[in-house]
Protein backbone atom coordinates (compact mmCIF):
# COMPACT_ATOMS: atom_id res chain seq x y z
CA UNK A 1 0.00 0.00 0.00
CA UNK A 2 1.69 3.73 -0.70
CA UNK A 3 2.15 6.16 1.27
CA UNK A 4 -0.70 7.83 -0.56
CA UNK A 5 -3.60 5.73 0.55
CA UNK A 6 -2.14 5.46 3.81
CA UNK A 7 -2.24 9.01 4.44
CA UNK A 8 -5.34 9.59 2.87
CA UNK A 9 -6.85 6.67 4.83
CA UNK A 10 -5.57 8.73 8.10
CA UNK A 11 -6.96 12.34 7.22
CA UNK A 12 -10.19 10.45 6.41
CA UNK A 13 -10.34 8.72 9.61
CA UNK A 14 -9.17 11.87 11.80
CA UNK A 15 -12.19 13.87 10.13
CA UNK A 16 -14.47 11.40 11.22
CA UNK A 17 -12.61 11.33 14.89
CA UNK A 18 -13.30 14.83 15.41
CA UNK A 19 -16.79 14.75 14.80
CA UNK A 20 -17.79 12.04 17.28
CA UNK A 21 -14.96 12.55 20.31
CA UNK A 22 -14.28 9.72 22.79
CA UNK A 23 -16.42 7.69 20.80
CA UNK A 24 -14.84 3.84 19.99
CA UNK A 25 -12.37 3.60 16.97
CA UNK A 26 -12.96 -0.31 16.98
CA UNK A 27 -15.40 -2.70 18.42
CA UNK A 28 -17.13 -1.58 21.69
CA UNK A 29 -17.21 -4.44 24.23
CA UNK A 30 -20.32 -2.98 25.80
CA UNK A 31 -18.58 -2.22 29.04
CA UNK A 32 -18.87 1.98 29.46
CA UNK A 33 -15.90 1.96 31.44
CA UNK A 34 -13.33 -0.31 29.86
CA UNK A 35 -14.37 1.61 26.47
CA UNK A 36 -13.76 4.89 28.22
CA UNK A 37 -10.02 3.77 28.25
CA UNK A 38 -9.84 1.57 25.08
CA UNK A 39 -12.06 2.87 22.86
CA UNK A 40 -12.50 -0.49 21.94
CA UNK A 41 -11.32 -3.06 19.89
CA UNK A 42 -9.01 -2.14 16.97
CA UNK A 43 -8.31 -4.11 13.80
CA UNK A 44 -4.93 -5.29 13.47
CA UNK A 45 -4.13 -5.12 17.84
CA UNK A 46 -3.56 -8.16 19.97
CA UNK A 47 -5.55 -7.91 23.31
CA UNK A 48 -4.61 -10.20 26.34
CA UNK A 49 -6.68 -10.80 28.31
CA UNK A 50 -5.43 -12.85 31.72
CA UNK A 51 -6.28 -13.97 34.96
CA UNK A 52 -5.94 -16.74 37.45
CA UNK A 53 -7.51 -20.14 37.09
CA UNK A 54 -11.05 -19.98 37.86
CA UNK A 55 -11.35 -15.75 38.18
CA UNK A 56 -13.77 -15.67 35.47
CA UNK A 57 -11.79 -14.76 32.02
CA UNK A 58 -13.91 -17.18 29.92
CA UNK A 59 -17.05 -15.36 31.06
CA UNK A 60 -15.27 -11.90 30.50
CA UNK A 61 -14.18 -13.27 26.96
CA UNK A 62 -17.29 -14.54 26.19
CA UNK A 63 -19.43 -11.14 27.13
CA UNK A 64 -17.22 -9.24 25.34
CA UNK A 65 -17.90 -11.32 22.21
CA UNK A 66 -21.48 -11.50 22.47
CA UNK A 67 -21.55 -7.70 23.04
CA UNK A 68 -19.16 -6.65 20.24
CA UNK A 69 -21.57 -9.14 17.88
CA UNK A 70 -24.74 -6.95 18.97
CA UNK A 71 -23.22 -3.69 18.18
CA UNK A 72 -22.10 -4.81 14.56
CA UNK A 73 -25.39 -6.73 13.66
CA UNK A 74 -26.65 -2.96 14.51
CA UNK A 75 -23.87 -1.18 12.77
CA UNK A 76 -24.26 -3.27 9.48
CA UNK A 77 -28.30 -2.98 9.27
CA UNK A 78 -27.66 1.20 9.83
CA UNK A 79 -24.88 1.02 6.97
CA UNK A 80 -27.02 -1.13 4.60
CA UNK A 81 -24.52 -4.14 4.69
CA UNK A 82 -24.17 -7.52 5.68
CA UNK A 83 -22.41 -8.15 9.16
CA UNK A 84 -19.02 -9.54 9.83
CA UNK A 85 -18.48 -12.30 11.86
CA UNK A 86 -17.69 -13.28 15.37
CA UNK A 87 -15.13 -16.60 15.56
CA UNK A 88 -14.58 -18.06 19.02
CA UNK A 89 -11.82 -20.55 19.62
CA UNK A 90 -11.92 -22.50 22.74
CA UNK A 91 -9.83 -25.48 23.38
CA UNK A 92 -10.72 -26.05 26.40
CA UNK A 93 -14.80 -25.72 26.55
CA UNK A 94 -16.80 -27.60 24.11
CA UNK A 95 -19.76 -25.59 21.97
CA UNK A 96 -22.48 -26.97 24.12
CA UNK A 97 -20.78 -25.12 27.46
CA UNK A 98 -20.11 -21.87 25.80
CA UNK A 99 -23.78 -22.06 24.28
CA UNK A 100 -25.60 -23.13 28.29
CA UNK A 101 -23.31 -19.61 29.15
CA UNK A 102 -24.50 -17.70 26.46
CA UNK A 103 -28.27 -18.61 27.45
CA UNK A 104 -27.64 -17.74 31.11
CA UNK A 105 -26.36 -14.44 30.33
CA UNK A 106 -28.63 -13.16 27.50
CA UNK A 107 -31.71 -14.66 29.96
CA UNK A 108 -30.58 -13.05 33.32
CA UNK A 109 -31.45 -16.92 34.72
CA UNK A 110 -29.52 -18.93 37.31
CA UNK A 111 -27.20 -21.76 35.33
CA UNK A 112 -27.13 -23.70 38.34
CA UNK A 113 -30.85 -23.86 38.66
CA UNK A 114 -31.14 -24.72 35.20
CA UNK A 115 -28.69 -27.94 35.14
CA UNK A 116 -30.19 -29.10 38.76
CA UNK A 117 -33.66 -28.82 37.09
CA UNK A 118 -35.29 -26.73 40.28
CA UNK A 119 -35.84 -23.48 37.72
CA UNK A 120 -39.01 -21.75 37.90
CA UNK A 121 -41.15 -22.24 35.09
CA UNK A 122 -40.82 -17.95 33.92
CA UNK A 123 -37.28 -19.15 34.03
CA UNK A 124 -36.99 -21.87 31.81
CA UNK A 125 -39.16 -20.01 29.38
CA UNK A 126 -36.72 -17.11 28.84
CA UNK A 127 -33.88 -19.77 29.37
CA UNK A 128 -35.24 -21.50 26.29
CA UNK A 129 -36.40 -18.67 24.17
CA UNK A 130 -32.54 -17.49 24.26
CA UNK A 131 -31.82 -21.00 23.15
CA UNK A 132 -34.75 -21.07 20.70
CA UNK A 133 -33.45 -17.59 19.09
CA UNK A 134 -30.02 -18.21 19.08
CA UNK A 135 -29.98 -20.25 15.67
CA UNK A 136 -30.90 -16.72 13.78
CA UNK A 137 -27.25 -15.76 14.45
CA UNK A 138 -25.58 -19.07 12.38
CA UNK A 139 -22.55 -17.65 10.71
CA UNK A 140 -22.44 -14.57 12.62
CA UNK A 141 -21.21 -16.52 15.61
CA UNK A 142 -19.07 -19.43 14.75
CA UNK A 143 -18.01 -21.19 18.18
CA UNK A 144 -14.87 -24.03 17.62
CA UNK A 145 -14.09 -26.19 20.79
CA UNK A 146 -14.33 -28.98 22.88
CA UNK A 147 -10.54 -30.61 21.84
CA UNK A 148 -7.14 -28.91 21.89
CA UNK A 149 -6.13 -27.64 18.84
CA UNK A 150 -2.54 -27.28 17.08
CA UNK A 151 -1.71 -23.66 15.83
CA UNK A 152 -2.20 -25.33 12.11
CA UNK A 153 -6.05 -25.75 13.44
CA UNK A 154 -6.12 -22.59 14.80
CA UNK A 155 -4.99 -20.56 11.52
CA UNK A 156 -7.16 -23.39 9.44
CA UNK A 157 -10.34 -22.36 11.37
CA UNK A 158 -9.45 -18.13 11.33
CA UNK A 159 -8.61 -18.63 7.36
CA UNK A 160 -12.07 -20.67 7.44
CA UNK A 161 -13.99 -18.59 8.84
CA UNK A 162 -13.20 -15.47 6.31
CA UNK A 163 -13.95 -16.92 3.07
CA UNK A 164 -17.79 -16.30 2.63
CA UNK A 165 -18.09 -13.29 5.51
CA UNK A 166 -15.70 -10.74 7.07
CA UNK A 167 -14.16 -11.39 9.96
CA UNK A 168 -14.47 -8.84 12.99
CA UNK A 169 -13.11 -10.42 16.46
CA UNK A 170 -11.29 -13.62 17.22
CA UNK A 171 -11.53 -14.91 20.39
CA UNK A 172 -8.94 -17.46 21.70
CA UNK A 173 -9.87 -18.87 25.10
CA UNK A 174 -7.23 -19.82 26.03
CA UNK A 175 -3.77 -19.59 24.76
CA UNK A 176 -1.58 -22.01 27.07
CA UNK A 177 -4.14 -24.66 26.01
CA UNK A 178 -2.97 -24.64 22.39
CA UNK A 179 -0.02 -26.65 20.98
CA UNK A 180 2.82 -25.90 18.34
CA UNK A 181 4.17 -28.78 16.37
CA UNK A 182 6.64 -30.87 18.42
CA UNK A 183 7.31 -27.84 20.63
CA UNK A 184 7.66 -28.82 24.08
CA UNK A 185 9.43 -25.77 25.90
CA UNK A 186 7.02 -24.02 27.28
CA UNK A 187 8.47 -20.76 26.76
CA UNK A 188 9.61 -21.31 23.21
CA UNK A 189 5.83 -22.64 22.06
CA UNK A 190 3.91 -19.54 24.22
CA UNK A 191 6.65 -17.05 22.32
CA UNK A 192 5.56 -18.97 18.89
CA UNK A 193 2.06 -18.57 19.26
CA UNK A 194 2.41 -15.35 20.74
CA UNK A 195 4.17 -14.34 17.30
CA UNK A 196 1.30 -15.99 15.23
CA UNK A 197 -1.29 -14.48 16.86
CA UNK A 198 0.47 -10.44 15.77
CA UNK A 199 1.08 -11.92 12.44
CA UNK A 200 -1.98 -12.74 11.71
CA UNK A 201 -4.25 -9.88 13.27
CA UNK A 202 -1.50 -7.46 11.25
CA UNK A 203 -2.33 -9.60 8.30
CA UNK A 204 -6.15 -10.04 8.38
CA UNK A 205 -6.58 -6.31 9.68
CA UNK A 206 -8.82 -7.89 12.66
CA UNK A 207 -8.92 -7.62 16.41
CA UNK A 208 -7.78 -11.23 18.39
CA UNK A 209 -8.81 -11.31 22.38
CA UNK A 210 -6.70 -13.69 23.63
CA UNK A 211 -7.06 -15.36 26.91
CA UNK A 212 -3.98 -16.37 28.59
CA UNK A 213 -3.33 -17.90 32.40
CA UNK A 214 -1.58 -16.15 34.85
CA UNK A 215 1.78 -17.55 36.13
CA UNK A 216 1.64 -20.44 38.60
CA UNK A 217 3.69 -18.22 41.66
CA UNK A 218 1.02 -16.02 41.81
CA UNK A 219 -1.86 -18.77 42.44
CA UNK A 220 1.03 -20.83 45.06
CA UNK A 221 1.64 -17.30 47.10
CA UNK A 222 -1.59 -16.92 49.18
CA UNK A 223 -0.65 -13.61 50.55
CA UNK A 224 -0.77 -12.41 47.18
CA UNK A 225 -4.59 -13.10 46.82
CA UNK A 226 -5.57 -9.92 47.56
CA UNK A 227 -2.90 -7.79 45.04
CA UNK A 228 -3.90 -6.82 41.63
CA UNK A 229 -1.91 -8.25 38.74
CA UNK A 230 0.67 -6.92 37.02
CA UNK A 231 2.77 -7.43 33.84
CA UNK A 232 5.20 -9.62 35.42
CA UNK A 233 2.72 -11.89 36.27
CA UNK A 234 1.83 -13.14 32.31
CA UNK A 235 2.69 -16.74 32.05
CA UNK A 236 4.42 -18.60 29.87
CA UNK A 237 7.06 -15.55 27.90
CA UNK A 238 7.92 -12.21 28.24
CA UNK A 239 6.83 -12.03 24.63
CA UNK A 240 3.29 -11.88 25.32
CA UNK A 241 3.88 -8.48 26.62
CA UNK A 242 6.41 -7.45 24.07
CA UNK A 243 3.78 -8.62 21.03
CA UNK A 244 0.65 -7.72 22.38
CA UNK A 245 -0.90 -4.10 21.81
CA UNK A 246 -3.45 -4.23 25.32
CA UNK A 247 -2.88 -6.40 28.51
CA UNK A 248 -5.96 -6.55 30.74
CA UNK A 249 -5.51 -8.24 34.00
CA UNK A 250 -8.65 -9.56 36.06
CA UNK A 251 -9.01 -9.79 39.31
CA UNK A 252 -11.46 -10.84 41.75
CA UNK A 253 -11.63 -11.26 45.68
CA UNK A 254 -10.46 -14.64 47.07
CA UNK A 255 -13.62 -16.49 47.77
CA UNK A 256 -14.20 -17.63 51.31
CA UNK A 257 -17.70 -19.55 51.43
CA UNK A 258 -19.76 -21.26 48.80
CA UNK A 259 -22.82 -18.76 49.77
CA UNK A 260 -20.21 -15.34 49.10
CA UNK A 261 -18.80 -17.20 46.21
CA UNK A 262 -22.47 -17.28 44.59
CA UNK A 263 -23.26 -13.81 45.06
CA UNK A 264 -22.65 -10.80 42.67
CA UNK A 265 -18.69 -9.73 43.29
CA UNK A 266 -16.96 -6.85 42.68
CA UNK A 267 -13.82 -7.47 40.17
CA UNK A 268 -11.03 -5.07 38.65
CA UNK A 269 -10.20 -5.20 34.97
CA UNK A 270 -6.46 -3.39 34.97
CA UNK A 271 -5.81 -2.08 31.73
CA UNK A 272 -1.64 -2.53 32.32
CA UNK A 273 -0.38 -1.85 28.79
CA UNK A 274 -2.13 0.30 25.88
CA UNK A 275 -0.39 0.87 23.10
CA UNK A 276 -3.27 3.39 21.38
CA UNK A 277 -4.99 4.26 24.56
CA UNK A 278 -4.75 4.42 28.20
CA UNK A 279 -4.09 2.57 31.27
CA UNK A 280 -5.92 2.20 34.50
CA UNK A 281 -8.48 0.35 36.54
CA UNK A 282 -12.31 -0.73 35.53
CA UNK A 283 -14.67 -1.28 37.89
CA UNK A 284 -17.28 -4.64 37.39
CA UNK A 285 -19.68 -6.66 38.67
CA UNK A 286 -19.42 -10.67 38.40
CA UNK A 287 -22.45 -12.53 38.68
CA UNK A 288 -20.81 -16.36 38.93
CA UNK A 289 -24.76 -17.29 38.69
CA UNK A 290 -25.36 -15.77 35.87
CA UNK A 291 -21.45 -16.21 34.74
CA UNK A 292 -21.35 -12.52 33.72
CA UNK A 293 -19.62 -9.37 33.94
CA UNK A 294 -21.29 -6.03 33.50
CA UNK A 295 -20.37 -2.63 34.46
CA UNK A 296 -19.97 -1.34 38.19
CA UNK A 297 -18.38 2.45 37.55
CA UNK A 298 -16.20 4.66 35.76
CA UNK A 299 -13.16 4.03 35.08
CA UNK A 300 -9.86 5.08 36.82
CA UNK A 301 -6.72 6.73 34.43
CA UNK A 302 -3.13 5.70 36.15
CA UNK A 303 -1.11 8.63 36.36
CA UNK A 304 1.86 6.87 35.55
């Protein structure tokens, strides 16, 4: 591309910037506060999203999905055009998990209650109308999961998934689950994948959430259960700070009891690196019955 296009491409896009100030350059991820920083999600930038084990980042990754799909379905029927699509990789959860989430969310209803059958009836109907609408939004949202998957599979599916629609988010849930070859060195396979994962949101000018585990001294160190996250706490290589564009870091409370653990918590989303906007601290809500996040404040700007 010359320098030409690029630079008209830029005045273009700074014309359009000034009219509609603070407003998201990329996807939206429907959370007021974390957009407030971000301004969304931007083709071509590598987000990570980590946490420790069980703190939620599935759910996170999976609202932030959903909520980025809703706002381009809208976008393309205001612009007269058909709507990109939504892929979601998940080696870990099979299709059927992510889809019971999905139906919890969208419904406001209890999972638990659901899958131990003691729902109310008003429940199950809006339960199952979420499920019964859901099919209107084949090959808007593609879900791949239930197995591990090679980084061959995981370019195989992305490439896939572009050839009859646009692609506008990829969602990997979550990186340390996915193999490379006959790498074995931790280390050296979480730098390789960290490489693909730039490479390919450079080349296919999209947006890739990718959810990563934090390292395993900060879940052995109890008196660290209380401490926000930081950089150094990214498992698996240093290059997944180096290569990424945004780091978000979750955190929630420790949980004490199974009664606190099932009601609505407060969580922090720490926006630790941002290469085109700022850092700081979001404020949420978790609702582990409804395995959601939505929004619980403004958000904070570092100084630093």
């Amino acid at each position: 591309m010359s320098l030409r296009s690029l630079a008209q491409g830029l005045l273009e896009a700074e014309a359009r910037w000034s009219q509609e100030p603070r407003r998201p350059r990329g996807l939206p991820t429907g959370l007021a506060g974390l957009d407030s920083l971000t301004l969304g999600l931007r083709p071509r930038e590598v987000t990570i999203l980590a946490a420790r084990t069980s703190h939620g980042k599935s759910s996170l990754a999976l609202t932030i999905a959903v909520n980025a799909l809703k706002w381009e379905i809208l976008q393309s029927r205001r612009d007269g055009r058909i709507p990109g699509r939504v892929l979601y990789l998940s080696p870990e959860m099979h299709p059927e998990q992510l889809l019971m989430r999905l139906a919890s969310m969208e419904s406001r209803v209890d999972l638990e209650q659901i899958v131990e059958g003691t729902a109310s009836p008003d429940m199950r109907r809006r339960w199952r109308r979420v499920l019964e609408v859901l099919p209107q939004f084949d090959g808007l949202l593609e879900i791949v999961g239930g197995r591990g998957m090679d980084a061959e599979e995981v370019v195989s599916s992305i490439r896939s998934a572009q050839v009859d629609r646009p692609l506008v988010l990829v969602v990997i849930d979550y990186l340390q689950r996915i193999t490379y070859g006959i790498v074995d060195d931790e280390y050296r396979r979480i730098s390789l994948l960290s490489q693909l994962m730039k490479d390919l949101a450079n080349e296919l000018a999209v947006p890739f959430l990718v959810v990563s585990q934090l390292n395993r001294q900060i879940e052995r160190d109890r008196h660290q259960s209380d401490r926000l996250p930081d950089l150094s706490d990214l498992r698996g290589s240093g290059r997944l700070e180096e290569d990424a564009d945004n780091v978000w870091l979750l955190w929630r409370p420790p949980r004490l009891t199974a009664e606190v653990s099932s009601a609505p918590q407060e969580a922090k989303l720490v926006v630790a690196k941002a290469r085109s906007g700022r850092v700081g601290e979001v404020s949420l809500w978790f609702y582990p019955r409804l395995v959601s996040f939505v929004d619980a404040g403004p958000s904070r700007v570092r100084a630093d």
